[in-house]
C-alpha atoms as a PDB file:
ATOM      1  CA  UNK A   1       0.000   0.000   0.000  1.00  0.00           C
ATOM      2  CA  UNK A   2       1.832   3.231  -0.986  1.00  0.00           C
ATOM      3  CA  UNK A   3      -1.521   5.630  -0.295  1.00  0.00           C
ATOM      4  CA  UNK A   4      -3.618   6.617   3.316  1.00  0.00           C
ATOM      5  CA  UNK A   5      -6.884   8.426   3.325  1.00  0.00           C
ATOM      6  CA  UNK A   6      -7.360   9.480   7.042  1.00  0.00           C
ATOM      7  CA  UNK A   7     -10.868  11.620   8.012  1.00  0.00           C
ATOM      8  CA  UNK A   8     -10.030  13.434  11.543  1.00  0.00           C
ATOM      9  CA  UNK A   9     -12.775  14.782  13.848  1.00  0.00           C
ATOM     10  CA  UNK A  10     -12.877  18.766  14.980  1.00  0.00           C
ATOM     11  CA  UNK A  11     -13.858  19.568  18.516  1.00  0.00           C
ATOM     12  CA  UNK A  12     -15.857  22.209  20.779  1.00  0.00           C
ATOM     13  CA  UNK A  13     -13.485  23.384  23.490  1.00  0.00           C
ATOM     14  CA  UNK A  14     -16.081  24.579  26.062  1.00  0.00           C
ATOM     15  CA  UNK A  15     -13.440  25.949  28.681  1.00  0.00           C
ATOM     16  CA  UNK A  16     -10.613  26.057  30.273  1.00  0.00           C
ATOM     17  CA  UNK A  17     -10.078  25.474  33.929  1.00  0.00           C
ATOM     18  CA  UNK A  18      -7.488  27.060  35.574  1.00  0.00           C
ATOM     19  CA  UNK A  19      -5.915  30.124  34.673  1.00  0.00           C
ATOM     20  CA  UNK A  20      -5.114  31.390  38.292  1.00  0.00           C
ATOM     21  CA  UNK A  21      -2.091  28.996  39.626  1.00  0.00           C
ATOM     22  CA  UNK A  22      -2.363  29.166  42.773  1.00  0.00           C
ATOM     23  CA  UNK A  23      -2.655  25.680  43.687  1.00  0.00           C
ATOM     24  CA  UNK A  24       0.485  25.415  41.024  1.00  0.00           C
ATOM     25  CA  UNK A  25      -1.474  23.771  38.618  1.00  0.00           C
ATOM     26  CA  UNK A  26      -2.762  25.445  35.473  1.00  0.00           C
ATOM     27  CA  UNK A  27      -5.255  24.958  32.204  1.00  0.00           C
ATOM     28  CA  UNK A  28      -7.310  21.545  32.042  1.00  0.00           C
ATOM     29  CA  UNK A  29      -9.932  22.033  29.566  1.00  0.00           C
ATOM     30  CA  UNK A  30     -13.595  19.773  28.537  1.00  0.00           C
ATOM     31  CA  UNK A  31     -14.748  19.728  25.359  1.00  0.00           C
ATOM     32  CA  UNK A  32     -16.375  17.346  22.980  1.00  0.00           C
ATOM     33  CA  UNK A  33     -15.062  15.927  19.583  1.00  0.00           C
ATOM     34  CA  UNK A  34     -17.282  16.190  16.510  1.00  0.00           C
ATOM     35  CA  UNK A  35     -18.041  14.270  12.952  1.00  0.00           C
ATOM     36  CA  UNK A  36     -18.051  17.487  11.519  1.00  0.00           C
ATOM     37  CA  UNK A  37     -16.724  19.399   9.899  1.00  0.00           C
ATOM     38  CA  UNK A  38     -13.403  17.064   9.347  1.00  0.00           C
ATOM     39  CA  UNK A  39     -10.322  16.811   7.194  1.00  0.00           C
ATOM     40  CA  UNK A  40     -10.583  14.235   4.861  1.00  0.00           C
ATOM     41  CA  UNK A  41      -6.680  13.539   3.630  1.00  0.00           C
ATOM     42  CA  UNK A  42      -5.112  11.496   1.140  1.00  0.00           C
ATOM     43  CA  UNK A  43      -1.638  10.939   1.890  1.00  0.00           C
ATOM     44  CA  UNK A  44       0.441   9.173  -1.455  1.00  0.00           C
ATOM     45  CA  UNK A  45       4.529   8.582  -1.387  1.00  0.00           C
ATOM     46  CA  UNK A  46       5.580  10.562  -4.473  1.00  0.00           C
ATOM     47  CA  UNK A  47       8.877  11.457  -5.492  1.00  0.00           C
ATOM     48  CA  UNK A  48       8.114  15.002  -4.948  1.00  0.00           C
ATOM     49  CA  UNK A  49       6.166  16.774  -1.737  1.00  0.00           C
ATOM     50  CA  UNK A  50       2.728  18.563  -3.770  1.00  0.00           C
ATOM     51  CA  UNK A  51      -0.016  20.023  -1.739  1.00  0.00           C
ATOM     52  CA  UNK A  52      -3.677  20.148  -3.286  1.00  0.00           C
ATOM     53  CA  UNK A  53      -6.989  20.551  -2.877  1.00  0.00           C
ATOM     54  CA  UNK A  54      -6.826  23.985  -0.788  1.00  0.00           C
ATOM     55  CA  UNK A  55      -5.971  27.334  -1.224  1.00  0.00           C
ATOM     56  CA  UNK A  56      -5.212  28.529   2.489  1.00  0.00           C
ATOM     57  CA  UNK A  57      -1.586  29.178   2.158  1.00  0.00           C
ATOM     58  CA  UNK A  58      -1.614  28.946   5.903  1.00  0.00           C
ATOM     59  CA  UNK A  59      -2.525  25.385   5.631  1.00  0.00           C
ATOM     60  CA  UNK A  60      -0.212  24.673   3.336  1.00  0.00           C
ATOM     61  CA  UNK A  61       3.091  25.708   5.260  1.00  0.00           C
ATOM     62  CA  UNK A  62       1.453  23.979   8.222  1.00  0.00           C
ATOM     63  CA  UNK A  63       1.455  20.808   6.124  1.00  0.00           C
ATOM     64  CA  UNK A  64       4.901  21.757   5.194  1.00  0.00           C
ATOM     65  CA  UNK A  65       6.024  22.475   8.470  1.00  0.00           C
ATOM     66  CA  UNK A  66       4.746  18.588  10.179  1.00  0.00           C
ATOM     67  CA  UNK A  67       6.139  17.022   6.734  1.00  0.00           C
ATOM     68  CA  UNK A  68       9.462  18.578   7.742  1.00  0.00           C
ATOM     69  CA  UNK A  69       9.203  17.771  11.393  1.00  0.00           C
ATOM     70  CA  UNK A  70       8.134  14.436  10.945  1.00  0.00           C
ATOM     71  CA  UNK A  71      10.862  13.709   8.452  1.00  0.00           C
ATOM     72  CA  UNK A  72      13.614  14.986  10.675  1.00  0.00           C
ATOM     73  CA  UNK A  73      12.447  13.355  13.883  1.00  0.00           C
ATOM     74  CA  UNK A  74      11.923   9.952  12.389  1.00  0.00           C
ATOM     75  CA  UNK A  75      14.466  10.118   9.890  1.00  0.00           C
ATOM     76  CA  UNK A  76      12.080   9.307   6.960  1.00  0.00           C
ATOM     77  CA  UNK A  77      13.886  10.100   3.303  1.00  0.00           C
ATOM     78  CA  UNK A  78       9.927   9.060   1.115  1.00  0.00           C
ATOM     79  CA  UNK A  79       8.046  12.137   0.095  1.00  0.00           C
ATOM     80  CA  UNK A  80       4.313  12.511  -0.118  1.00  0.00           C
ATOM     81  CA  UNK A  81       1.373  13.883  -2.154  1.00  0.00           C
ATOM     82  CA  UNK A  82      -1.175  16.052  -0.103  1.00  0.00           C
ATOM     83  CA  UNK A  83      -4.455  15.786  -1.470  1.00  0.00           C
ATOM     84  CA  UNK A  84      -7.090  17.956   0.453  1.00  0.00           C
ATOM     85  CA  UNK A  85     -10.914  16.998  -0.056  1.00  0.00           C
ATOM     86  CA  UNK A  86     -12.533  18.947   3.367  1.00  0.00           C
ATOM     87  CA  UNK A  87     -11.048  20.901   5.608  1.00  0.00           C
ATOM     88  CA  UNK A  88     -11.781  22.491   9.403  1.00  0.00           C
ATOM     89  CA  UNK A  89     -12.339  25.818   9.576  1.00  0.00           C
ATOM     90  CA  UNK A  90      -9.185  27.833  10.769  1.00  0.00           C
ATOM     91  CA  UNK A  91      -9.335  29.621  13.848  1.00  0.00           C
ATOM     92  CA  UNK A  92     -12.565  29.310  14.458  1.00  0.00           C
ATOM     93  CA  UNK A  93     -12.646  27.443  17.545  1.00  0.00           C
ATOM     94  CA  UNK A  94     -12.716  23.724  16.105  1.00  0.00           C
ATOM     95  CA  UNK A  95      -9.522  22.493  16.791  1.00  0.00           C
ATOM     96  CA  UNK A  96      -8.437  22.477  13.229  1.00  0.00           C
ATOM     97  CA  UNK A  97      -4.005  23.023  13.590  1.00  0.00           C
ATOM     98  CA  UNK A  98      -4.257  20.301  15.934  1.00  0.00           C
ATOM     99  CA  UNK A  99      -5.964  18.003  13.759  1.00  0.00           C
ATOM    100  CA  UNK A 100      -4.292  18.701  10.520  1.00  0.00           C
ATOM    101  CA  UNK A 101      -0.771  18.105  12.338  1.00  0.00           C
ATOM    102  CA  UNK A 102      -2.228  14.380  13.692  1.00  0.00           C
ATOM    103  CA  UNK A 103      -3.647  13.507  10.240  1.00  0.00           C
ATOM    104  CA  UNK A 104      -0.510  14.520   8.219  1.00  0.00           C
ATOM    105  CA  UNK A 105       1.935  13.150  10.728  1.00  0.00           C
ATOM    106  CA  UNK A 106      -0.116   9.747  11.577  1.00  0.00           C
ATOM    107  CA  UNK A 107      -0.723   9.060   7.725  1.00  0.00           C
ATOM    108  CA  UNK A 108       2.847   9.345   6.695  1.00  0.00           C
ATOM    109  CA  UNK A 109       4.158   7.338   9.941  1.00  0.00           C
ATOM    110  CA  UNK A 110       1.977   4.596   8.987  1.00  0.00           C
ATOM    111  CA  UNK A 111       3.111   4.453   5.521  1.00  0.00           C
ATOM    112  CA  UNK A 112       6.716   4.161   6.765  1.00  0.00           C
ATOM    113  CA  UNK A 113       5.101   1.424   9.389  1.00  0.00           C
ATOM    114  CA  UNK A 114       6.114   3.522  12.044  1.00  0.00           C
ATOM    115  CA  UNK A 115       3.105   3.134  14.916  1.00  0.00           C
ATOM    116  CA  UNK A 116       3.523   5.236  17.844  1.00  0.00           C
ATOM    117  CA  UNK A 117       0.576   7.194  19.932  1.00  0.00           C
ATOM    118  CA  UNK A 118      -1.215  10.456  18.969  1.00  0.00           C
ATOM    119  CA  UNK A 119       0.255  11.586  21.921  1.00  0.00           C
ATOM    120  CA  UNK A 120       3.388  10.871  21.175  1.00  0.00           C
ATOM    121  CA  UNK A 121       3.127  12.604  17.513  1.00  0.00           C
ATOM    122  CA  UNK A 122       1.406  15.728  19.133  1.00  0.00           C
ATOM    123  CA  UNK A 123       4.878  15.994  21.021  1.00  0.00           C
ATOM    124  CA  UNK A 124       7.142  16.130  17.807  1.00  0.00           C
ATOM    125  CA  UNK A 125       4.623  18.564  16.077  1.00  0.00           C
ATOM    126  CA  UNK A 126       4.231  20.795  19.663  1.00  0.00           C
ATOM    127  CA  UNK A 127       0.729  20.817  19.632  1.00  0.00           C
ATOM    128  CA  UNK A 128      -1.496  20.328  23.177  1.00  0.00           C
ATOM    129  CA  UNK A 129       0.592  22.520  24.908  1.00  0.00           C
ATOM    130  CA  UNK A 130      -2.727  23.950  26.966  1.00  0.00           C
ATOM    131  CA  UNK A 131      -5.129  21.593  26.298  1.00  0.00           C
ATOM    132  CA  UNK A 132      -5.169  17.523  25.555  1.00  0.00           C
ATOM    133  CA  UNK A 133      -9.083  17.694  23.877  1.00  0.00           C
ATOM    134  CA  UNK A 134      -7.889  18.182  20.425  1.00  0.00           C
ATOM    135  CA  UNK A 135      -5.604  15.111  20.878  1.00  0.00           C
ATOM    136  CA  UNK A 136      -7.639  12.679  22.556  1.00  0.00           C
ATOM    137  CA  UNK A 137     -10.615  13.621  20.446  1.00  0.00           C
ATOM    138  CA  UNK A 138      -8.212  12.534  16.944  1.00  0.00           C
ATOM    139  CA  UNK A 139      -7.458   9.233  19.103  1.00  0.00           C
ATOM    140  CA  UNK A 140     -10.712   8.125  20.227  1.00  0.00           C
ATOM    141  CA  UNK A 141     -13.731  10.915  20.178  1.00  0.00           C
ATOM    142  CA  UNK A 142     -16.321  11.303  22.760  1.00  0.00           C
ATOM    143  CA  UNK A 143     -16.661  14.106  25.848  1.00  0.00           C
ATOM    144  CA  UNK A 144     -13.000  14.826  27.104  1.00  0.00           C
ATOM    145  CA  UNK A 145     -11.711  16.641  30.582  1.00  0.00           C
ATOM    146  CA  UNK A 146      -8.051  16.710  30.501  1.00  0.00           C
ATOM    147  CA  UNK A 147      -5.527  17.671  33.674  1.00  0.00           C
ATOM    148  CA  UNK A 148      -3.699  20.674  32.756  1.00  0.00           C
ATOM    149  CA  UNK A 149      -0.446  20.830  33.282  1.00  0.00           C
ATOM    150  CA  UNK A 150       2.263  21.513  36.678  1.00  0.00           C
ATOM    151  CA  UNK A 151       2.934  25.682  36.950  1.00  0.00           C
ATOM    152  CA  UNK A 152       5.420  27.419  38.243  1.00  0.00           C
ATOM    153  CA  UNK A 153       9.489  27.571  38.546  1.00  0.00           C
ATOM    154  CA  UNK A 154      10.973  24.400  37.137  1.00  0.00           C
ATOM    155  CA  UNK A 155       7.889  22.644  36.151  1.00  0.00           C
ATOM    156  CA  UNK A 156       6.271  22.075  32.676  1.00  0.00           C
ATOM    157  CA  UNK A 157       5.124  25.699  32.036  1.00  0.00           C
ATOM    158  CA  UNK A 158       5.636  29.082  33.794  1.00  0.00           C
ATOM    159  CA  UNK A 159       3.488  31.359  32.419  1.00  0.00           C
ATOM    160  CA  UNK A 160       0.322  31.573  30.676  1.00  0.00           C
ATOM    161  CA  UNK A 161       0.185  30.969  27.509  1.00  0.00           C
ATOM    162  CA  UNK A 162      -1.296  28.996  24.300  1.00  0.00           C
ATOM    163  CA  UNK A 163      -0.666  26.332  22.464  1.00  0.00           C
ATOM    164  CA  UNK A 164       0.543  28.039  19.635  1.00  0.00           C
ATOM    165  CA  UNK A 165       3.629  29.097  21.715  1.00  0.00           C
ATOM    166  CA  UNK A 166       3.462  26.806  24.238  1.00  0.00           C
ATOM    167  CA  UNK A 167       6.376  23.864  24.616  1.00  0.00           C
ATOM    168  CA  UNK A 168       4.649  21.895  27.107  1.00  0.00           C
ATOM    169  CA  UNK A 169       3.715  18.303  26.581  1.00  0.00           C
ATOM    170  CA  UNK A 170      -0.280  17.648  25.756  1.00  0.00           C
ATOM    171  CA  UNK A 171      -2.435  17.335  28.932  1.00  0.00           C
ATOM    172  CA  UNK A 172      -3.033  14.038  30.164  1.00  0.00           C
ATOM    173  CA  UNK A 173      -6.998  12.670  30.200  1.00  0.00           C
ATOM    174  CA  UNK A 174      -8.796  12.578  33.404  1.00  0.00           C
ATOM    175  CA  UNK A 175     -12.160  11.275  31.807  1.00  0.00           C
ATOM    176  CA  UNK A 176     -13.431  10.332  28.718  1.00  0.00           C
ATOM    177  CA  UNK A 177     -16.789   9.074  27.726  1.00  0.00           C
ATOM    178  CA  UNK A 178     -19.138   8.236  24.512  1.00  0.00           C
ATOM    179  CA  UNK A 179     -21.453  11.631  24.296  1.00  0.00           C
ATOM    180  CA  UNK A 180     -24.718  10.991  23.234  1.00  0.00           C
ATOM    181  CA  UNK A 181     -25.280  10.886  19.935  1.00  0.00           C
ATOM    182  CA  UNK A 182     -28.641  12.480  19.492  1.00  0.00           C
ATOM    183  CA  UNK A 183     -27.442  15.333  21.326  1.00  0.00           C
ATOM    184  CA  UNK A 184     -26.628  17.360  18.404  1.00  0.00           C
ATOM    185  CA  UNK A 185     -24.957  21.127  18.018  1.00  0.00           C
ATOM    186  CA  UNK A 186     -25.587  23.839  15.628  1.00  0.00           C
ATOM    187  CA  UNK A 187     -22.645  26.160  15.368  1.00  0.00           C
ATOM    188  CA  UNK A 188     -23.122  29.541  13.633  1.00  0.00           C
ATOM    189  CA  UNK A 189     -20.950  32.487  13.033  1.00  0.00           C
ATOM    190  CA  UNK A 190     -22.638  36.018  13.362  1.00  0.00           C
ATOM    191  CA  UNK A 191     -19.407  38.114  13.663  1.00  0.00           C
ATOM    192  CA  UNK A 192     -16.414  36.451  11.975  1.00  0.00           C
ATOM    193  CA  UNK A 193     -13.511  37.938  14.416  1.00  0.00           C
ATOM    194  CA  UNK A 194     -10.665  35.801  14.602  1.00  0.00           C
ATOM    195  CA  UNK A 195      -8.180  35.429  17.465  1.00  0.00           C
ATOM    196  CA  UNK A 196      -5.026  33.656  17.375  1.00  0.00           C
ATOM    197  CA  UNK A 197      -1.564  33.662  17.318  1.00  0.00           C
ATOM    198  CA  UNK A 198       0.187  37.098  19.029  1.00  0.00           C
ATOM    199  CA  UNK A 199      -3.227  38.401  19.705  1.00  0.00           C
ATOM    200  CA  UNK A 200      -4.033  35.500  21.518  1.00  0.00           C
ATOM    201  CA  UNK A 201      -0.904  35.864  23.416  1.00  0.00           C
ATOM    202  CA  UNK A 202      -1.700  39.212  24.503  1.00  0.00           C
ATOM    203  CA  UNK A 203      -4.834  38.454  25.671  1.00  0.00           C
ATOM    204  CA  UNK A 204      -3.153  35.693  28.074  1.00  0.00           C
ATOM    205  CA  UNK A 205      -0.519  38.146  29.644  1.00  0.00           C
ATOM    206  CA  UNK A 206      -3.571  40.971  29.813  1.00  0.00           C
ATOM    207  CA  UNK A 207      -5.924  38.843  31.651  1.00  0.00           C
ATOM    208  CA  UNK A 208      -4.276  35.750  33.828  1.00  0.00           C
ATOM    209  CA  UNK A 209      -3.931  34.994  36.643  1.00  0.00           C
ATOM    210  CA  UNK A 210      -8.180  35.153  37.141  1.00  0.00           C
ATOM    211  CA  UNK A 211      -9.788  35.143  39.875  1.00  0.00           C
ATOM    212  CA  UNK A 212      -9.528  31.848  42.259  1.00  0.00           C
ATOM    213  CA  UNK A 213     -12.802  31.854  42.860  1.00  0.00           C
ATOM    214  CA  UNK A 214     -14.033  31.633  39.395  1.00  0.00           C
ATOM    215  CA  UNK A 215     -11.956  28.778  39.187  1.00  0.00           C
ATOM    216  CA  UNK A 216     -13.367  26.859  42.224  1.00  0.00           C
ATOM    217  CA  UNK A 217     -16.912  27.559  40.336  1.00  0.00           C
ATOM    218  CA  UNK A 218     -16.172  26.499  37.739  1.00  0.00           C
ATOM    219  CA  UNK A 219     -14.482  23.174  39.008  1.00  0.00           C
ATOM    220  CA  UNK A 220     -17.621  22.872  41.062  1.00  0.00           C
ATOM    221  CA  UNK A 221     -19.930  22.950  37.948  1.00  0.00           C
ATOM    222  CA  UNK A 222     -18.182  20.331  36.163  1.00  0.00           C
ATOM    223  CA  UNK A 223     -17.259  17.912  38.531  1.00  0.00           C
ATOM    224  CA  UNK A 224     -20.977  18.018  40.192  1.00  0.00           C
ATOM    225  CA  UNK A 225     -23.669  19.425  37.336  1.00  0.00           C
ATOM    226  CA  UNK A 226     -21.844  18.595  34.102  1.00  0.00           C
ATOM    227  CA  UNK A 227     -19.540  15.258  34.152  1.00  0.00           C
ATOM    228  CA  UNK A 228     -22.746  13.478  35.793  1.00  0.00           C
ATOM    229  CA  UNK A 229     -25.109  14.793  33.045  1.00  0.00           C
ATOM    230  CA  UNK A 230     -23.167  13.508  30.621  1.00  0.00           C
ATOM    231  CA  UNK A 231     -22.557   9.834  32.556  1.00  0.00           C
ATOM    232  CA  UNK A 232     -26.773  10.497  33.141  1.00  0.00           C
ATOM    233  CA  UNK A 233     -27.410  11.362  29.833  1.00  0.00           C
ATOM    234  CA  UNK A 234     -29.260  14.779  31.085  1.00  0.00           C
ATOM    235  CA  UNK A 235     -29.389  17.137  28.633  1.00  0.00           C
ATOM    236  CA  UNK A 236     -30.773  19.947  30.380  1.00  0.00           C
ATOM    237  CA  UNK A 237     -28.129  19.931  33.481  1.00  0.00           C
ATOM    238  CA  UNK A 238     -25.335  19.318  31.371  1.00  0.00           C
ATOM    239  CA  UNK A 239     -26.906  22.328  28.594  1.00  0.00           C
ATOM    240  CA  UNK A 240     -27.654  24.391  32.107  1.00  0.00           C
ATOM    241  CA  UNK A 241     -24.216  24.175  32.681  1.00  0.00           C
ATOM    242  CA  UNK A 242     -22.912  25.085  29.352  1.00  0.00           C
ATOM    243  CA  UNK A 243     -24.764  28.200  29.847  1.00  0.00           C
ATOM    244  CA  UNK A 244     -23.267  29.038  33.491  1.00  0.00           C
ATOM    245  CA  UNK A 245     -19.699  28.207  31.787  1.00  0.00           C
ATOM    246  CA  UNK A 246     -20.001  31.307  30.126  1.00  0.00           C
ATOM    247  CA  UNK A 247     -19.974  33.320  32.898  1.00  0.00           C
ATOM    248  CA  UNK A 248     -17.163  31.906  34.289  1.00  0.00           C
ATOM    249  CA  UNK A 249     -13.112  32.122  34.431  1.00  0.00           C
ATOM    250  CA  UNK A 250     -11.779  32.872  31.352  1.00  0.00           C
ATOM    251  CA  UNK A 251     -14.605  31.776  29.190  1.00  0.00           C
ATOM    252  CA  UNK A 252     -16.065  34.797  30.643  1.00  0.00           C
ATOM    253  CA  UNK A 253     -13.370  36.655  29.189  1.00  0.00           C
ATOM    254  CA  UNK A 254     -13.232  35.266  25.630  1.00  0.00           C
ATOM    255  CA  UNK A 255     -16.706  35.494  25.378  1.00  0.00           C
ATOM    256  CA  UNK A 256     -16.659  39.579  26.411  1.00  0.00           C
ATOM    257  CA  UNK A 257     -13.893  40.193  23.633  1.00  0.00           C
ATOM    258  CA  UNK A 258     -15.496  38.463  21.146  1.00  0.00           C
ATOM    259  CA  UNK A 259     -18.752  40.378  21.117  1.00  0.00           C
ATOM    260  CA  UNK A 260     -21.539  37.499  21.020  1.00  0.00           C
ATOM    261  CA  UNK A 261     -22.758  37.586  24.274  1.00  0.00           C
ATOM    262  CA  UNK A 262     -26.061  38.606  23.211  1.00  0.00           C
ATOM    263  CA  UNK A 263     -26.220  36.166  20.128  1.00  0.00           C
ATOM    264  CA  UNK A 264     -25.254  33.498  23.199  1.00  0.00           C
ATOM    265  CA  UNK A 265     -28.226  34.522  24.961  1.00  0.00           C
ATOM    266  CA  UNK A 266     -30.169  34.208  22.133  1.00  0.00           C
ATOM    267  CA  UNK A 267     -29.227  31.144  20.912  1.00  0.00           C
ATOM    268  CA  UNK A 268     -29.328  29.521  24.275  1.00  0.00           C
ATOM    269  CA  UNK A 269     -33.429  30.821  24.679  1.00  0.00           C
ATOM    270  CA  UNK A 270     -34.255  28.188  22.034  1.00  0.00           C
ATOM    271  CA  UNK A 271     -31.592  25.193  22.726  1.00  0.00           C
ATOM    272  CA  UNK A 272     -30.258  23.321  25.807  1.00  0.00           C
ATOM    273  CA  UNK A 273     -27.890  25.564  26.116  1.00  0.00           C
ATOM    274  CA  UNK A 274     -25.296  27.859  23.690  1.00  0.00           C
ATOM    275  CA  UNK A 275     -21.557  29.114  23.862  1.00  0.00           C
ATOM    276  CA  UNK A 276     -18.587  30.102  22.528  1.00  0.00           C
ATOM    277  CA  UNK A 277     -15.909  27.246  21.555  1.00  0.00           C
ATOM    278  CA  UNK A 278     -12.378  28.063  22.381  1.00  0.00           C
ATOM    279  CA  UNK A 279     -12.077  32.236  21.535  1.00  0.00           C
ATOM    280  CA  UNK A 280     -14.733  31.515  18.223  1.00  0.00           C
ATOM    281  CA  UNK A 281     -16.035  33.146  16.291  1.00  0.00           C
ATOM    282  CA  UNK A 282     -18.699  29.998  15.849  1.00  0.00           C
ATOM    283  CA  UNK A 283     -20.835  30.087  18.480  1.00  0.00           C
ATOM    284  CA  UNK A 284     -22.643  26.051  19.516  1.00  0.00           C
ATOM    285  CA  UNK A 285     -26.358  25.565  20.316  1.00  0.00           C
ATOM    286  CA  UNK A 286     -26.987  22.135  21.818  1.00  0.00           C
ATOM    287  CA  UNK A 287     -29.684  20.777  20.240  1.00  0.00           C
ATOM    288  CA  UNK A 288     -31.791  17.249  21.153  1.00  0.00           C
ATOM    289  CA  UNK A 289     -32.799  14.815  17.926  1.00  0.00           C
ATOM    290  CA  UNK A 290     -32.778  16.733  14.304  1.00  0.00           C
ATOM    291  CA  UNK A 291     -36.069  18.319  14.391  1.00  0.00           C
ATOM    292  CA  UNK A 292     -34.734  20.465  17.749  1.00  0.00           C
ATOM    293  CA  UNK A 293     -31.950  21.372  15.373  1.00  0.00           C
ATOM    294  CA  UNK A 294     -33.380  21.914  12.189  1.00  0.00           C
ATOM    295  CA  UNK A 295     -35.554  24.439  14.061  1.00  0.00           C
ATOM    296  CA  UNK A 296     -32.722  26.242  15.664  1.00  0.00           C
ATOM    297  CA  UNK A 297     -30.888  26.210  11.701  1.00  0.00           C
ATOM    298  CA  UNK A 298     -34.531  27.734  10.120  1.00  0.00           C
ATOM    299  CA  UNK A 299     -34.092  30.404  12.845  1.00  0.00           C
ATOM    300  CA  UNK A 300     -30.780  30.931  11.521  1.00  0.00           C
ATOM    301  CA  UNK A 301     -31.382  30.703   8.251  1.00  0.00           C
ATOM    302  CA  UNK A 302     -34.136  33.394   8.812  1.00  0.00           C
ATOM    303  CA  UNK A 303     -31.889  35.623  10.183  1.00  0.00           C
ATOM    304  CA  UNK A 304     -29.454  35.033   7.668  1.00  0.00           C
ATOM    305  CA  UNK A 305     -26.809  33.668   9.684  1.00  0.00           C
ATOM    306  CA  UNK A 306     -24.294  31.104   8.374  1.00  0.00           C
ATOM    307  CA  UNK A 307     -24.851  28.012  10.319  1.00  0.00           C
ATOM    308  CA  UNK A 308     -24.291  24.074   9.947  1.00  0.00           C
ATOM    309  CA  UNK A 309     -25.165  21.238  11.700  1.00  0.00           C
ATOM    310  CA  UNK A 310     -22.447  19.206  13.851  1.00  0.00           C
ATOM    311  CA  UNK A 311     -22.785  15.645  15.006  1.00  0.00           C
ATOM    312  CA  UNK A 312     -21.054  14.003  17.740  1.00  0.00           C
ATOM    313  CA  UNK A 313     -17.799  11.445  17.080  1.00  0.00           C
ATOM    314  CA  UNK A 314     -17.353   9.054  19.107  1.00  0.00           C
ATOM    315  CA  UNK A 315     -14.620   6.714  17.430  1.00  0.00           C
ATOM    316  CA  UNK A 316     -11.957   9.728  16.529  1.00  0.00           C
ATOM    317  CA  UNK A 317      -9.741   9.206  13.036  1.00  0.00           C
ATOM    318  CA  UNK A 318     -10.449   6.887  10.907  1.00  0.00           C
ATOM    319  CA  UNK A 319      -7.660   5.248   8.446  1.00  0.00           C
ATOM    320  CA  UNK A 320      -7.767   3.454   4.769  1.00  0.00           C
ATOM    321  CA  UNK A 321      -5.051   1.988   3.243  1.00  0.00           C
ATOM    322  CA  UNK A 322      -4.835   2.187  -0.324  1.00  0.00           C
ATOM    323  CA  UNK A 323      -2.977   1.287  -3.644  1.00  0.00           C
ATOM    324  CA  UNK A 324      -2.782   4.168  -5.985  1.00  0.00           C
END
């Protein structure tokens, strides 16, 4: 076989945990990895490296950037055509760097019959550096709560940052667990503001440490309203929740900067519950069954807002070996 066609999930990063330190721990994140949207890749050895099927130049010296990495670290001479046939939305709260490094890197490793973990492969590419969801969710789907990482002096991280400068190792998984798979989410986009990169930065060093006792809220809702709802299979406690989230920590803050508080609000009148993934700009309804989301997409739709349906994964990447 001399060809891989590998479809990776995207995820909803509902919060982080702890941005205040002062129990010298910091981060930890829950989120929930989705079918959709996805990358669908086709990886082919090739005697030259060619990159098709987008037009992001972004993307492509991303690609570029893990096809270098990957060869270096492991030592791999083969090159590869890059065929993209969907993509993840950049920077728009999905997860989508994450999950383009895993399927690029896993695809050509397994052509070279190199198996190691997603972990391990999130490591060489630095991604995960404040949160493990976008890693667990390409190695197995479902709801996610990862640990966060040891802060301070001498430990894995020092300061507050992202992942996009962050060195750190991925978070480890506290819990994991199938979500329910007729609890679907609409995600719209009513003001397309994207944060990332040195803005996100800034936004880090301008706001963190938060307050302690947003934290211990916040720890309190999940542990006690939203990881049970989930085991319970209770949409409207673990939707409730969603909607305190947002008034919380540093979702709080994300939330404030990106302007949609009030098309939160809105959106969380008619579903289970609505918020902003990672900094956005999509914004998720939680929705029960299709017809509970096809009405929340005709409200969209009337208001002419860009919206799509998104339905739960459960089973993370998925791999096909071919002959081309």
């Amino acid at each position: 076989m001399n060809a891989i066609a590998v479809t990776a999930p995207s995820r909803l990063h509902f919060s982080l945990i702890d941005l205040n330190g002062e129990i010298k721990r910091i981060d930890g994140g829950f989120g929930v990895s989705l079918q959709n949207p996805n990358f669908k890749i086709l990886v082919e050895r090739a005697e030259q490296t060619k990159i098709s099927g987008t037009k992001d130049t972004k993307t492509c010296e991303e690609i570029l950037k893990t096809t270098y990495m990957i060869k270096k670290k492991y030592d791999i001479k083969n090159n590869y055509k890059i065929y993209l046939k969907s993509e993840i939305p950049r920077h728009s709260g999905f997860g989508s760097t994450t999950q383009l490094n895993l399927a690029i890197a896993s695809a050509m490793l397994k052509l070279e019959e190199i198996f190691i973990s997603p972990y391990e492969i999130a490591m060489t590419v630095k991604r995960g550096g404040t949160s493990g969801i976008g890693v667990k969710a390409f190695e197995s789907g479902g709801f996610i709560v990862d640990i966060g990482h040891k802060f301070g002096k001498g430990n894995e991280k020092d300061s507050f940052v992202p992942s996009s400068v962050s060195d750190a190792k991925p978070a480890k998984i506290l819990f994991r667990q199938d979500f329910p798979d007729d609890w679907i989410f609409v995600c719209a986009i009513q003001k397309n503001k994207e944060i990332y990169a040195e803005s996100e930065v800034e936004i880090f060093k301008k706001y963190c440490p938060i307050n302690r006792r947003d934290v211990e809220k916040l720890c309190h809702l999940l542990l006690m309203k939203i990881l049970p709802a989930v085991i319970e299979k209770d949409i409207e406690n673990f939707g409730g929740g969603l909607k305190e989230v947002q008034n919380l920590g540093f979702k709080k803050i994300e939330v404030e900067i990106s302007g949609l508080k009030n098309f939160i609000d809105e959106l969380g009148k008619i579903s289970y519950g609505a918020g902003l993934s990672s900094f956005g700009p999509y914004v998720y309804a939680l929705t029960k069954g299709k017809k509970h989301a096809e009405e929340v997409i005709n409200y969209l739709n009337e208001n002419e807002i860009k919206n799509f349906m998104c339905v739960p994964d459960n089973k993370g990447a998925y791999f096909e070996y071919l002959k081309i």
